[in-house]
PDB file of N, CA and C in Angstrom:
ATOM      1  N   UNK A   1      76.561 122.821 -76.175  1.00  0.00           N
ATOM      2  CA  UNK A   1      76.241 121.872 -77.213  1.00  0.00           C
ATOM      3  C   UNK A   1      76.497 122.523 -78.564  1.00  0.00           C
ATOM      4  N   UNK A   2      77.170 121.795 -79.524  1.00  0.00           N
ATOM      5  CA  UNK A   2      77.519 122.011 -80.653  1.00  0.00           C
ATOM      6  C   UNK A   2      76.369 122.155 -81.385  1.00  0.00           C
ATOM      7  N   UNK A   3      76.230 122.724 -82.959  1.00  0.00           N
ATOM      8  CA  UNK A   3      75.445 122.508 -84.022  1.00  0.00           C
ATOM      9  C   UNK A   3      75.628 121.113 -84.484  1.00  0.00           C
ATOM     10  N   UNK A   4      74.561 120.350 -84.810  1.00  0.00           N
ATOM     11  CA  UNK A   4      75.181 118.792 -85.422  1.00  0.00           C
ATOM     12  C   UNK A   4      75.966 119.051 -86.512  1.00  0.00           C
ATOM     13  N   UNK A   5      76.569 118.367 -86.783  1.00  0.00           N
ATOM     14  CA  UNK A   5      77.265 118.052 -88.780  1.00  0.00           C
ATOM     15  C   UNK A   5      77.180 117.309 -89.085  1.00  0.00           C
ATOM     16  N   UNK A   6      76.263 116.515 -88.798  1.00  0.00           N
ATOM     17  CA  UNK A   6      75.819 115.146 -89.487  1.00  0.00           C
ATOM     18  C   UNK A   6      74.393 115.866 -90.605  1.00  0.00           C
ATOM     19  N   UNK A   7      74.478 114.407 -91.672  1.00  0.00           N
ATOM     20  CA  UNK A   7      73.725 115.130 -92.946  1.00  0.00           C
ATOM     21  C   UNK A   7      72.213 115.141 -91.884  1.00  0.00           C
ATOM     22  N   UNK A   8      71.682 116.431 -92.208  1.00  0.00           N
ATOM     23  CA  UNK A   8      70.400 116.388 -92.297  1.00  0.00           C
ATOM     24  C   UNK A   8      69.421 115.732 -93.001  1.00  0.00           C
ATOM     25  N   UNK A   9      68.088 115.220 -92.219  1.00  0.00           N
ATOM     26  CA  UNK A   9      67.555 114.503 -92.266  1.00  0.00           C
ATOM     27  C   UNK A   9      66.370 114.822 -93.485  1.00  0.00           C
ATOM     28  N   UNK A  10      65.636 114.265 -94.067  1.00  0.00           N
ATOM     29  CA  UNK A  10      65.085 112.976 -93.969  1.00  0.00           C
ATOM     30  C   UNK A  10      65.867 112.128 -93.948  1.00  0.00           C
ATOM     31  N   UNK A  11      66.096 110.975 -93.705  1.00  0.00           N
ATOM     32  CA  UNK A  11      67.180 109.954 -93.950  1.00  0.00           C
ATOM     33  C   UNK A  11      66.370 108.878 -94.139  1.00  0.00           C
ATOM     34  N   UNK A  12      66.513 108.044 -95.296  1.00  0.00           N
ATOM     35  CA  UNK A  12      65.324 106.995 -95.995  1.00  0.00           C
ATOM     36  C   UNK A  12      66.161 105.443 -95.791  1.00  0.00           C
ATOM     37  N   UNK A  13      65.624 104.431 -95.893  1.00  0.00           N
ATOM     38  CA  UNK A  13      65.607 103.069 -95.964  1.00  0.00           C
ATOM     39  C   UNK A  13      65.178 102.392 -96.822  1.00  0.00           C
ATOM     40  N   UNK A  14      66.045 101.612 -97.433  1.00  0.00           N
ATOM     41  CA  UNK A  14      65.109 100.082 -98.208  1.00  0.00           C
ATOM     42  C   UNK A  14      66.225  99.074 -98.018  1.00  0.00           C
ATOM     43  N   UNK A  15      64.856  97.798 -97.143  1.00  0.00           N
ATOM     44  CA  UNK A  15      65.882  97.091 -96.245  1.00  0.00           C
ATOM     45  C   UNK A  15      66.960  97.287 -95.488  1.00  0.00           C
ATOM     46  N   UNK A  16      68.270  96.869 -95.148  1.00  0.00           N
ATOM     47  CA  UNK A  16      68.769  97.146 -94.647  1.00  0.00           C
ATOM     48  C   UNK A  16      70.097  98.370 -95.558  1.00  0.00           C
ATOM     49  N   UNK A  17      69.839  99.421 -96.193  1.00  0.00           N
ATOM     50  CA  UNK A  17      70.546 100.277 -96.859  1.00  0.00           C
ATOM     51  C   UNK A  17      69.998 101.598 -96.768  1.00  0.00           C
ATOM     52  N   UNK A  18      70.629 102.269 -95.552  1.00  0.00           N
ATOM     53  CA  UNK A  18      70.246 103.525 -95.551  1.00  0.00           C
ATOM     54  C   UNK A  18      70.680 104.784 -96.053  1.00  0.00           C
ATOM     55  N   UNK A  19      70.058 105.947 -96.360  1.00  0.00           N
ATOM     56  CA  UNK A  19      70.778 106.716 -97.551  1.00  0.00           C
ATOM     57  C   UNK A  19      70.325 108.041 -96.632  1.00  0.00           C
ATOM     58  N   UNK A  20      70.851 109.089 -97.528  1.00  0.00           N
ATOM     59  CA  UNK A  20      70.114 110.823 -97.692  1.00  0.00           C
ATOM     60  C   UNK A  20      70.254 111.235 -99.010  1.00  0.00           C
ATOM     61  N   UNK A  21      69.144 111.694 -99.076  1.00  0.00           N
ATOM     62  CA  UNK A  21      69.523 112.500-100.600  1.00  0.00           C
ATOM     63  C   UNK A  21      69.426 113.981-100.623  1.00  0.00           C
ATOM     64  N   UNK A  22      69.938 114.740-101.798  1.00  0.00           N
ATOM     65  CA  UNK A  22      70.432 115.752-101.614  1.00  0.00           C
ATOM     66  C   UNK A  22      70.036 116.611-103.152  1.00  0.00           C
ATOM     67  N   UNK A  23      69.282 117.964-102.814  1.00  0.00           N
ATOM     68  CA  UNK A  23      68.846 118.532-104.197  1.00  0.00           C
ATOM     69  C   UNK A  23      70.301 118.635-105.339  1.00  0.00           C
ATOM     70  N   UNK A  24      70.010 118.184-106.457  1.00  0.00           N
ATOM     71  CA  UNK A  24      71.358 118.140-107.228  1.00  0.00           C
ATOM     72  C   UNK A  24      71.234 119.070-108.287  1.00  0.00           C
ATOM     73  N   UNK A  25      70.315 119.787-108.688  1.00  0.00           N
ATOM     74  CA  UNK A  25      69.811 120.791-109.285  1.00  0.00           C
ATOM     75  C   UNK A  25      68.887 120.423-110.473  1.00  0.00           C
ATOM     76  N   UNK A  26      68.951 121.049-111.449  1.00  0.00           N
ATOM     77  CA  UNK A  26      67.385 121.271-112.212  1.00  0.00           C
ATOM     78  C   UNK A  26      67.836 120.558-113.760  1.00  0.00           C
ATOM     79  N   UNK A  27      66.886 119.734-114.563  1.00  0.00           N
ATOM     80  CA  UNK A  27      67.217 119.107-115.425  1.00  0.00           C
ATOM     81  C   UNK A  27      66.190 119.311-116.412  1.00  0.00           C
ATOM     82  N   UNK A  28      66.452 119.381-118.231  1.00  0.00           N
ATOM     83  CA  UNK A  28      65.547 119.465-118.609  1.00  0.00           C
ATOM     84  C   UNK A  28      64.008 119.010-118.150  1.00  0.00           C
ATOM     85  N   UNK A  29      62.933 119.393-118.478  1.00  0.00           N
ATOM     86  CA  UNK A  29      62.066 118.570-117.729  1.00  0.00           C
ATOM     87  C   UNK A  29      61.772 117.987-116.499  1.00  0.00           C
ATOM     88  N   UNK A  30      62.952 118.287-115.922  1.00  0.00           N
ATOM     89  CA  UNK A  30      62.436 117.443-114.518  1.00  0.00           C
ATOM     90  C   UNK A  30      63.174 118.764-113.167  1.00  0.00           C
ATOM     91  N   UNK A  31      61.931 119.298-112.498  1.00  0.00           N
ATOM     92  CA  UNK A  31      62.198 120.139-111.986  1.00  0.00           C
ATOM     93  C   UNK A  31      63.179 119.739-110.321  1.00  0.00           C
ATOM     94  N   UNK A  32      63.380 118.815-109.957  1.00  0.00           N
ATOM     95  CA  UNK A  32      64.088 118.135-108.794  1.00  0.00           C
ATOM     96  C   UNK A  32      64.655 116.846-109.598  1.00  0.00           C
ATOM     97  N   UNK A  33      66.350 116.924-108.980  1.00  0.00           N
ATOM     98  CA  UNK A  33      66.771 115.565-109.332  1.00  0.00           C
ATOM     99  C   UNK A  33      68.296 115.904-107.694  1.00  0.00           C
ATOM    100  N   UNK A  34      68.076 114.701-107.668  1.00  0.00           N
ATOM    101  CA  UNK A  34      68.888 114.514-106.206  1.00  0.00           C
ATOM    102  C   UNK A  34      69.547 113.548-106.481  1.00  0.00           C
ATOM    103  N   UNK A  35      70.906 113.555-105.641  1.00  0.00           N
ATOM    104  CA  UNK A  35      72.069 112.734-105.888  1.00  0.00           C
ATOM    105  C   UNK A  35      71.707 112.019-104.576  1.00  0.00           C
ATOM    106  N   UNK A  36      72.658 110.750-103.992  1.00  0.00           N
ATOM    107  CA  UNK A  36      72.906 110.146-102.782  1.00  0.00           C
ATOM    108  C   UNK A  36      74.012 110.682-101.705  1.00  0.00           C
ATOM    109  N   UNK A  37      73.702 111.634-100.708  1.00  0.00           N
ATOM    110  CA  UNK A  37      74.965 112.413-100.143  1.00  0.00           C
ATOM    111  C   UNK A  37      75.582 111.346 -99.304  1.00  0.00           C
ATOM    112  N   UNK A  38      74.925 110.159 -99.074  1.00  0.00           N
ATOM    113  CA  UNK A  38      75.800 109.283 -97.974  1.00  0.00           C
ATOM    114  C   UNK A  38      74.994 107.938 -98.014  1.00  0.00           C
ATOM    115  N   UNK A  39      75.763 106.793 -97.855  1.00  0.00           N
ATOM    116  CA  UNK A  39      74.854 105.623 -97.792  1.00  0.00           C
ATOM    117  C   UNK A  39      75.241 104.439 -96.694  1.00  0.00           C
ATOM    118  N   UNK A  40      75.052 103.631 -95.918  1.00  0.00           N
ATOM    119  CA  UNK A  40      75.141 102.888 -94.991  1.00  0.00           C
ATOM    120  C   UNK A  40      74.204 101.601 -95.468  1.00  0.00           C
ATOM    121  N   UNK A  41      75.399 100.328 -95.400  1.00  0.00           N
ATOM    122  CA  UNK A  41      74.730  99.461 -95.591  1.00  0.00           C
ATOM    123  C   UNK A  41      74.888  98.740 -94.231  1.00  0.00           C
ATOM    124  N   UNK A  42      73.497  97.664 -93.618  1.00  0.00           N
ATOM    125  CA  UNK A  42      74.061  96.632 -92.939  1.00  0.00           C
ATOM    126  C   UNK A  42      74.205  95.699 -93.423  1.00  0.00           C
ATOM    127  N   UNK A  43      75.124  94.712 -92.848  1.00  0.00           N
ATOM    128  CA  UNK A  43      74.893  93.166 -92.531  1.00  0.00           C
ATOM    129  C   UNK A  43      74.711  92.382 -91.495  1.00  0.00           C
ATOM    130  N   UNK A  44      74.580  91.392 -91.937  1.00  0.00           N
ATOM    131  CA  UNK A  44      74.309  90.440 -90.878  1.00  0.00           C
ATOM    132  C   UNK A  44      75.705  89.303 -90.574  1.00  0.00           C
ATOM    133  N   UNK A  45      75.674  89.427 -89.321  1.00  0.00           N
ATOM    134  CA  UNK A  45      76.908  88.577 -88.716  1.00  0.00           C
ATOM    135  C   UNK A  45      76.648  87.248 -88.324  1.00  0.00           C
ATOM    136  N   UNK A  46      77.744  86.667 -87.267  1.00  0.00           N
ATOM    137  CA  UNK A  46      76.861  85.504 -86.821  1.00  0.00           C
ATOM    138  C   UNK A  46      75.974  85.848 -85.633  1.00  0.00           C
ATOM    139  N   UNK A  47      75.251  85.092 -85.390  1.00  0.00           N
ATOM    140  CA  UNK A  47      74.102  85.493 -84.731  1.00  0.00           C
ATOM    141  C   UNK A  47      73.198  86.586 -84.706  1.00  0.00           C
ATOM    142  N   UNK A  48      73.033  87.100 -86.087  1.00  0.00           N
ATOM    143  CA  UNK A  48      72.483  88.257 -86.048  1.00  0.00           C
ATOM    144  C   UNK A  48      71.047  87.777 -86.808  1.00  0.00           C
ATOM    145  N   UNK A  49      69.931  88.014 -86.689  1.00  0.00           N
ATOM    146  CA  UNK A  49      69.219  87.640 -87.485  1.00  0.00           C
ATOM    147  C   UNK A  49      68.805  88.462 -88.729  1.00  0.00           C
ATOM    148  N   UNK A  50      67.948  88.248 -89.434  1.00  0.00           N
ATOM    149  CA  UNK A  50      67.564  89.598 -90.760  1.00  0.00           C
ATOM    150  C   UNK A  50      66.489  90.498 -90.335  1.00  0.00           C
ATOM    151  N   UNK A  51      65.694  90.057 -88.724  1.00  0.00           N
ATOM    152  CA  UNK A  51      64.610  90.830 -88.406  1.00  0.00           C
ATOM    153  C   UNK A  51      65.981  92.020 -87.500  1.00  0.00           C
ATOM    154  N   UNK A  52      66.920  91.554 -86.506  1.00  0.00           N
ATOM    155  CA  UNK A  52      67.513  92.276 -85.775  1.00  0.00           C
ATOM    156  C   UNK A  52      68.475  93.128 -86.962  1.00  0.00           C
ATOM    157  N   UNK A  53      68.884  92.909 -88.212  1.00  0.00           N
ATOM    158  CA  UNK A  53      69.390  93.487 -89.316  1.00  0.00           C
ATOM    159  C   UNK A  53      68.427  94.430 -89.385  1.00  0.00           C
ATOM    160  N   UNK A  54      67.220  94.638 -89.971  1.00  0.00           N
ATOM    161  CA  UNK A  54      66.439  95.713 -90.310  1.00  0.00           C
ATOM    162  C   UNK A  54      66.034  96.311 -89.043  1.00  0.00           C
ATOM    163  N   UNK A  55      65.592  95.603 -87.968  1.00  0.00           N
ATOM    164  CA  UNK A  55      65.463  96.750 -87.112  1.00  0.00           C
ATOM    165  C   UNK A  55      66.789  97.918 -86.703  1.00  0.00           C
ATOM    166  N   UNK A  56      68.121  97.227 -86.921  1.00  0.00           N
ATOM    167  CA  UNK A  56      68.738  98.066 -86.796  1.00  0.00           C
ATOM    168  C   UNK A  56      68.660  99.151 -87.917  1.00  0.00           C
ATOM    169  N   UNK A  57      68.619  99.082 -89.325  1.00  0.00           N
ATOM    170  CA  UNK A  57      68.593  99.676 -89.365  1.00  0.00           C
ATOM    171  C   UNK A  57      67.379 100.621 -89.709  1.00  0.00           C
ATOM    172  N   UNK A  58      66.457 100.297 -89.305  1.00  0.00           N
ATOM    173  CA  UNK A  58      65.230 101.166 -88.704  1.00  0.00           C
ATOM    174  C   UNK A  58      65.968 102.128 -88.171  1.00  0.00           C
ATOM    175  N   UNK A  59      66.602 101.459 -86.776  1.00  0.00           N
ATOM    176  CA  UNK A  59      67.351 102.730 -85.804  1.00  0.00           C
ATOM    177  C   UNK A  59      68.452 103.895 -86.649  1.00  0.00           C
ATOM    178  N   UNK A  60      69.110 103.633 -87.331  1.00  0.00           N
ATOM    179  CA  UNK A  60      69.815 104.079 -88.229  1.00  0.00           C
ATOM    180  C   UNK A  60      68.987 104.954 -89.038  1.00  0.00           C
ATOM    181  N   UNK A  61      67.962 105.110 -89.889  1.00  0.00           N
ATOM    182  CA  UNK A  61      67.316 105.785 -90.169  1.00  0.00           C
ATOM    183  C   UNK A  61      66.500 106.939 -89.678  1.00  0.00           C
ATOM    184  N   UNK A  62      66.125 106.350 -88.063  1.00  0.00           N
ATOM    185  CA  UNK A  62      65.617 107.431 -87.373  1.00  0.00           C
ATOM    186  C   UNK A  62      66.443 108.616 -86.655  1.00  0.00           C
ATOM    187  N   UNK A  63      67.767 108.084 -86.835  1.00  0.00           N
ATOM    188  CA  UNK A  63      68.420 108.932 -85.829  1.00  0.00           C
ATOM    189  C   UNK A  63      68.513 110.291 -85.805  1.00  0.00           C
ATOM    190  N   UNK A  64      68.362 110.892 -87.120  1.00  0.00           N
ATOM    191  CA  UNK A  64      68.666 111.973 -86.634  1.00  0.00           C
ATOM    192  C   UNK A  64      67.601 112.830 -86.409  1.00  0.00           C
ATOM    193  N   UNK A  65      66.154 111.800 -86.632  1.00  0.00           N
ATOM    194  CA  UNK A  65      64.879 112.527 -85.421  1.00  0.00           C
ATOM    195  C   UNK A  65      65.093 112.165 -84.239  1.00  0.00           C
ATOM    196  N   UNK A  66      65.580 111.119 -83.420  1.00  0.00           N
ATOM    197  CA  UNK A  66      65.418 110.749 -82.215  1.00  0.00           C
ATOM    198  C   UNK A  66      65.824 111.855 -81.817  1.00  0.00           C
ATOM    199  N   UNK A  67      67.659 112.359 -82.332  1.00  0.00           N
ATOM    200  CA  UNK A  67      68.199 112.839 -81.858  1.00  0.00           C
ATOM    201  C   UNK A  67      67.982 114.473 -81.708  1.00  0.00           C
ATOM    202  N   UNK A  68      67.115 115.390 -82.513  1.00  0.00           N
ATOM    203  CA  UNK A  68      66.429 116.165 -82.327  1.00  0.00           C
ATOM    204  C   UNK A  68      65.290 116.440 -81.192  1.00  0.00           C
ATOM    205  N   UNK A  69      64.539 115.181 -81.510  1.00  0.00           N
ATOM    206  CA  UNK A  69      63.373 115.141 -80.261  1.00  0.00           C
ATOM    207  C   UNK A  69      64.561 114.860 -78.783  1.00  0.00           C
ATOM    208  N   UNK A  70      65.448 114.260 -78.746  1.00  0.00           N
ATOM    209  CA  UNK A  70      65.986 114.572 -77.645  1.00  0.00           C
ATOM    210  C   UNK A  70      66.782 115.976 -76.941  1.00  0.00           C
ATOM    211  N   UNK A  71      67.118 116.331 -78.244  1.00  0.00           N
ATOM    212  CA  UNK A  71      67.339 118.002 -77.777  1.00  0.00           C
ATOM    213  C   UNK A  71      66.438 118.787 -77.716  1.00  0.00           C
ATOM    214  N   UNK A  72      65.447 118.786 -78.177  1.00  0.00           N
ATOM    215  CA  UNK A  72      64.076 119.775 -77.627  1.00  0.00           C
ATOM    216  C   UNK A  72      63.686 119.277 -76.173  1.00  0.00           C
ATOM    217  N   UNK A  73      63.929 117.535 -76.322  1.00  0.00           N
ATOM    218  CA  UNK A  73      62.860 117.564 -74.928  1.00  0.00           C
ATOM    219  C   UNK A  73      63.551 117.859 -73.728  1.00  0.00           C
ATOM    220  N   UNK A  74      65.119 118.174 -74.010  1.00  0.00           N
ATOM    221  CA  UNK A  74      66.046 118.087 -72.938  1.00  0.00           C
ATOM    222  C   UNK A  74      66.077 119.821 -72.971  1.00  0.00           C
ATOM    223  N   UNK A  75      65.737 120.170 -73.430  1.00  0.00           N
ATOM    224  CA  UNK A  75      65.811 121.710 -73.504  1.00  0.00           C
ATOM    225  C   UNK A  75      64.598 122.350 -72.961  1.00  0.00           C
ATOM    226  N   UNK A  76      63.182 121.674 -72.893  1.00  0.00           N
ATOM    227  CA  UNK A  76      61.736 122.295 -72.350  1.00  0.00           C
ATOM    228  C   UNK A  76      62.338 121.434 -71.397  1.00  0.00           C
ATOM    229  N   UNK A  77      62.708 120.621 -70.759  1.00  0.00           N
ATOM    230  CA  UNK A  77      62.269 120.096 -69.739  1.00  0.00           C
ATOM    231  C   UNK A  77      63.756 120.980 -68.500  1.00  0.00           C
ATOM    232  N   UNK A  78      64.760 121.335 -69.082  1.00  0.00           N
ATOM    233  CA  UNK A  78      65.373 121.852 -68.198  1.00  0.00           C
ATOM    234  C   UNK A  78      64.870 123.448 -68.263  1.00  0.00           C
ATOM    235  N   UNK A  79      64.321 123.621 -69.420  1.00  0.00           N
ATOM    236  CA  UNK A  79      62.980 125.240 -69.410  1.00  0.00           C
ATOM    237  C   UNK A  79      62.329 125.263 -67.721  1.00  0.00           C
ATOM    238  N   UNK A  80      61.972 123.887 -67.892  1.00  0.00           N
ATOM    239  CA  UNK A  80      60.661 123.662 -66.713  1.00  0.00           C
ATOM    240  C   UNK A  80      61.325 123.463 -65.352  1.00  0.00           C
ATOM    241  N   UNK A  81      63.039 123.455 -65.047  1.00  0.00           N
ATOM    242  CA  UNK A  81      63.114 123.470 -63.687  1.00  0.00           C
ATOM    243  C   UNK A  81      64.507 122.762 -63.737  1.00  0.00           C
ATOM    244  N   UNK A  82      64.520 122.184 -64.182  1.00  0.00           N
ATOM    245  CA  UNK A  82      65.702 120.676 -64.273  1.00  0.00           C
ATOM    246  C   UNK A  82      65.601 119.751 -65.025  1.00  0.00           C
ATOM    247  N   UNK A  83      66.957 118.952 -64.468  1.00  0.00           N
ATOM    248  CA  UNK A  83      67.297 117.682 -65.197  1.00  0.00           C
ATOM    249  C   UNK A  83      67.782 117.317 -63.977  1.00  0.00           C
ATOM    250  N   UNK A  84      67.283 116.728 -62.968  1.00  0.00           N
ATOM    251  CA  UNK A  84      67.964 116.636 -61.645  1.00  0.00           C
ATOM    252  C   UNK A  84      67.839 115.011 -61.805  1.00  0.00           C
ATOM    253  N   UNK A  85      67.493 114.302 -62.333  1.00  0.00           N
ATOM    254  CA  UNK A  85      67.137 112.806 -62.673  1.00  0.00           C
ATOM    255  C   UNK A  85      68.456 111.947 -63.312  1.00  0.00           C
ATOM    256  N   UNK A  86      68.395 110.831 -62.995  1.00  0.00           N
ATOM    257  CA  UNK A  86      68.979 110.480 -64.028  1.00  0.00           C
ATOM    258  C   UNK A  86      68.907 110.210 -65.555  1.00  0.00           C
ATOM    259  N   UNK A  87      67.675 110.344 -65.647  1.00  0.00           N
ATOM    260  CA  UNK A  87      67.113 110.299 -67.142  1.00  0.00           C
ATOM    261  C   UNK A  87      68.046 111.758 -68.093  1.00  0.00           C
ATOM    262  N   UNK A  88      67.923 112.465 -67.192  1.00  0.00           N
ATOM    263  CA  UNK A  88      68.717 113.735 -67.824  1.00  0.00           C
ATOM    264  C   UNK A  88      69.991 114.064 -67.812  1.00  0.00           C
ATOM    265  N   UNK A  89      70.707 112.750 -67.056  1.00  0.00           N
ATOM    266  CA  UNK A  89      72.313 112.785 -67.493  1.00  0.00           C
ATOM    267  C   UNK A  89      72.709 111.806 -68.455  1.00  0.00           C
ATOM    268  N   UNK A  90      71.515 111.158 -68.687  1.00  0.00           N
ATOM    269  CA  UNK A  90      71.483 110.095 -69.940  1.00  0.00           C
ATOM    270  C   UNK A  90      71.588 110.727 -71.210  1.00  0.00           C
ATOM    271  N   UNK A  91      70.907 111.562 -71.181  1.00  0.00           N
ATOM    272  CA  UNK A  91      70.315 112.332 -72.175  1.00  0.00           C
ATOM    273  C   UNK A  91      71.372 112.915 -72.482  1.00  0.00           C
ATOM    274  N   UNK A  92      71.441 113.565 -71.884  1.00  0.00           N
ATOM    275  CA  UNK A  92      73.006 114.325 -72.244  1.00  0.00           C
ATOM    276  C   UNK A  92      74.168 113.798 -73.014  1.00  0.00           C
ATOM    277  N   UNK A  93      74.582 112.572 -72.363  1.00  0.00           N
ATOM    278  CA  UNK A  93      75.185 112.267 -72.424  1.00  0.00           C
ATOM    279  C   UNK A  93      75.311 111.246 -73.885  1.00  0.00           C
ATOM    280  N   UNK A  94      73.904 110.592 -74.327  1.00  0.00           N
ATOM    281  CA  UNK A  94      73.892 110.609 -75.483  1.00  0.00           C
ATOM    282  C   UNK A  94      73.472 111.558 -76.739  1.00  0.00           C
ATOM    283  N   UNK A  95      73.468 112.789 -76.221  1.00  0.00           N
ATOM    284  CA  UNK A  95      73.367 114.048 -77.049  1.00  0.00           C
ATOM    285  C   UNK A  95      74.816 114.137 -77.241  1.00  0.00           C
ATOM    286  N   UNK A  96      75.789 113.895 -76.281  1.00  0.00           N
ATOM    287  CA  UNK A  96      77.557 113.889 -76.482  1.00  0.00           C
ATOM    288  C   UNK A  96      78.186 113.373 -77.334  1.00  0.00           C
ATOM    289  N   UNK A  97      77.563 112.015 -76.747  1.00  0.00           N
ATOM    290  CA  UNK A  97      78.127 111.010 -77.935  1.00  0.00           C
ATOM    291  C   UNK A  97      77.351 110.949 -79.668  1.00  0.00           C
ATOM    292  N   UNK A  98      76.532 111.297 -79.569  1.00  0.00           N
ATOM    293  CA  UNK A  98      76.215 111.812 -80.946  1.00  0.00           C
ATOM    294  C   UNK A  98      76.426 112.827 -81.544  1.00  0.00           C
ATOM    295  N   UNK A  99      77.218 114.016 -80.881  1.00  0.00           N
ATOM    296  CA  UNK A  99      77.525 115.181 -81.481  1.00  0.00           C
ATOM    297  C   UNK A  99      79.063 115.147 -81.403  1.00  0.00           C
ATOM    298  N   UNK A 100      80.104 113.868 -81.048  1.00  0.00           N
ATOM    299  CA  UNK A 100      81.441 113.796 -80.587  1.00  0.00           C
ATOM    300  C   UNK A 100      81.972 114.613 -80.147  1.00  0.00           C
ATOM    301  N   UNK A 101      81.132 115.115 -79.033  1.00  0.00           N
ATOM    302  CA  UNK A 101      81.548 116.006 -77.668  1.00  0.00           C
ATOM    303  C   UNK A 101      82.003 114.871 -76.430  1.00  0.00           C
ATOM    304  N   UNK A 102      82.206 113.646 -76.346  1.00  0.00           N
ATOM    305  CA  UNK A 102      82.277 112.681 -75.326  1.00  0.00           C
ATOM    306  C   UNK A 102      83.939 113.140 -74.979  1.00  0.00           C
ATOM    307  N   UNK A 103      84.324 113.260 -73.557  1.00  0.00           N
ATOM    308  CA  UNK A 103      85.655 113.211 -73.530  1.00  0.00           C
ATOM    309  C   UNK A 103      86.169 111.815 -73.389  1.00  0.00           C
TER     310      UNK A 103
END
């Protein structure tokens, strides 16, 4: 498994526009000022509603904790014996596709 290169997280929301921000250095008076290192907007299509809009991007925002808590838990739990399940070729396998290791 690779190191990620996706921006590190916190990764914030308002409505459906998700961002990261990034220390941009020091300004008179103001000891933190941060730029926007990346931004993602959704929309809504047809049939999409504005609750299934924000929950997505809820998901979008969390990802790159999910995707942490899935590499720790895939890492104690093959600590503890295995991944002999299918839960743990899942796992994997979207640890792949989020790190564009998928062949």
């Amino acid at each position: 498994m690779s190191e990620p290169k996706f921006t590190k997280g916190p990764w914030k929301r308002e409505g459906a526009f998700v961002y990261a921000l990034q220390h941009y250095g020091w300004r008179r008076g103001v000891e933190e000022t941060f730029c926007n290192r990346f931004s993602a907007g959704f929309s809504v299509g047809p049939g999409c509603s504005e609750e299934e809009l924000i929950a997505n991007a809820r998901l979008a925002e969390a990802a790159p904790d999910l995707l942490e808590a899935l590499i720790n838990l895939l890492k104690t739990h093959e600590g503890e014996g295995g991944t002999r399940y299918h839960a743990g070729d899942i796992a994997r396998a979207a640890i792949a596709k989020a790190l564009g290791e998928q062949s």
